[in-house]
N, C-alpha and C. Protein backbone atom coordinates (compact mmCIF):
# COMPACT_ATOMS: atom_id res chain seq x y z
N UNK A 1 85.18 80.64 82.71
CA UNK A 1 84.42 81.72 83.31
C UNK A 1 85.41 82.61 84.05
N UNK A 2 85.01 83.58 83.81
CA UNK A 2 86.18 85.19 84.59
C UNK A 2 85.28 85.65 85.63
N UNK A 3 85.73 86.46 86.12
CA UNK A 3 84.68 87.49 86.88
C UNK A 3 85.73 89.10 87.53
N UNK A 4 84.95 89.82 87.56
CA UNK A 4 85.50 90.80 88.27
C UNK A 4 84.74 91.92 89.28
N UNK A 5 85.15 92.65 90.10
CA UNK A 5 84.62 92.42 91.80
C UNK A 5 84.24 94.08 91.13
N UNK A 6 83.22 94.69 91.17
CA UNK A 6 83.45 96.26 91.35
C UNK A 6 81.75 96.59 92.57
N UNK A 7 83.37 97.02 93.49
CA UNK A 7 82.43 97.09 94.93
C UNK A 7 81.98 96.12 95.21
N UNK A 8 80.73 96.38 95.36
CA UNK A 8 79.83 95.01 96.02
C UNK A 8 79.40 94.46 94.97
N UNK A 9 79.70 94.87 93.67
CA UNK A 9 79.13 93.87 92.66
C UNK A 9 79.85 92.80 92.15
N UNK A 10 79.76 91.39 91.52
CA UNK A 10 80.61 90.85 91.22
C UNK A 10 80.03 90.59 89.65
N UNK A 11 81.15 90.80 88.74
CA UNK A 11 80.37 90.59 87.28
C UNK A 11 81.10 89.59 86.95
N UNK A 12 80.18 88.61 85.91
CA UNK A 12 80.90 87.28 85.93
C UNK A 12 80.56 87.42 84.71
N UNK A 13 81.72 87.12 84.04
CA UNK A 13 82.09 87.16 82.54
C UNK A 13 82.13 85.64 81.77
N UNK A 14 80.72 85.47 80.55
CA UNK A 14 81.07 84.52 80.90
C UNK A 14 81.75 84.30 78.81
N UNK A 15 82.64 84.09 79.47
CA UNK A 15 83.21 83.98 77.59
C UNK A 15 84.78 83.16 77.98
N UNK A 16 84.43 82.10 77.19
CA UNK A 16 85.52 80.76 77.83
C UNK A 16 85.17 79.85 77.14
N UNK A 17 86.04 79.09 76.81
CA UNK A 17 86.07 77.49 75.97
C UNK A 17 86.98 76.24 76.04
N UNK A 18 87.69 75.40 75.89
CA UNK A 18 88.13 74.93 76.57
C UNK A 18 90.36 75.28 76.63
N UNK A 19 91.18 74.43 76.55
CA UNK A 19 92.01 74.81 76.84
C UNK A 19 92.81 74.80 75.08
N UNK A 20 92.25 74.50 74.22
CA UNK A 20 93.15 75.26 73.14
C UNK A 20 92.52 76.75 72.49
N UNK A 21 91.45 77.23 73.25
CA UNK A 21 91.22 78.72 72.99
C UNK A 21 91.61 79.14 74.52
N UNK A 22 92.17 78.78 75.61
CA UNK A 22 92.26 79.57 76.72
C UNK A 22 93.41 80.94 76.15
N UNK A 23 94.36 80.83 75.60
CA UNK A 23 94.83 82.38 75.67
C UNK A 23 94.00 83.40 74.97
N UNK A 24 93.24 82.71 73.57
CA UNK A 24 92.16 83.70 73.42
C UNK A 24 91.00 84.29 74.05
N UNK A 25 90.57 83.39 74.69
CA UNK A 25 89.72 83.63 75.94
C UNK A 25 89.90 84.73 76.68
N UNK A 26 91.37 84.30 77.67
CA UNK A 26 91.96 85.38 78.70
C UNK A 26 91.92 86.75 78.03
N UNK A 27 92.19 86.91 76.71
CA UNK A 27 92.57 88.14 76.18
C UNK A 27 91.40 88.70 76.07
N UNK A 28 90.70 88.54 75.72
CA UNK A 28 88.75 88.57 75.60
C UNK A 28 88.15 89.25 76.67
N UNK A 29 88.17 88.32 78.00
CA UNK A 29 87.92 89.17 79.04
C UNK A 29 88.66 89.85 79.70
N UNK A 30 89.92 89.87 79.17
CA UNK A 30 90.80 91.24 79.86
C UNK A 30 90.00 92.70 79.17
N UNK A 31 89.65 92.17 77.78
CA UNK A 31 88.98 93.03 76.95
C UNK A 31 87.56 93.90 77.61
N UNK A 32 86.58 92.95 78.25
CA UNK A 32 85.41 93.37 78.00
C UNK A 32 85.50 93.45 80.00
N UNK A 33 86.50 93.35 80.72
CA UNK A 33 86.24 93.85 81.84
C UNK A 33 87.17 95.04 82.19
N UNK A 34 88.22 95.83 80.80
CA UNK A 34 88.49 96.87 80.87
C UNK A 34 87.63 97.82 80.13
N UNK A 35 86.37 97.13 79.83
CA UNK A 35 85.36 98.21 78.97
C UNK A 35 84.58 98.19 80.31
N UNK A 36 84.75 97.45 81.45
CA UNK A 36 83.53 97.52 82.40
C UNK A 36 83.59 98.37 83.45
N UNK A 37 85.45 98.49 83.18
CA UNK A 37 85.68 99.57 84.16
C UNK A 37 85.67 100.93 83.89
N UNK A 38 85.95 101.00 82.61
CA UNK A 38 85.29 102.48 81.79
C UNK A 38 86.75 103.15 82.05
């Protein structure tokens, strides 16, 4: 689970599995919380 803070909101990302997809993972929600920041 990720999350990221904008303002008072906190969005919690939830896209994760265990540790032989963690670098795909990380890359994933680097993905969909630089679409959140627009």
């Amino acid at each position: 689970m990720y999350f990221i803070q904008r303002g008072p909101v906190l969005v919690i990302l939830l896209c994760g599995g265990d540790k032989s997809t963690q670098s795909k993972d990380i890359k994933q929600a680097k993905v969909l919380a630089a679409e959140w920041k627009g």
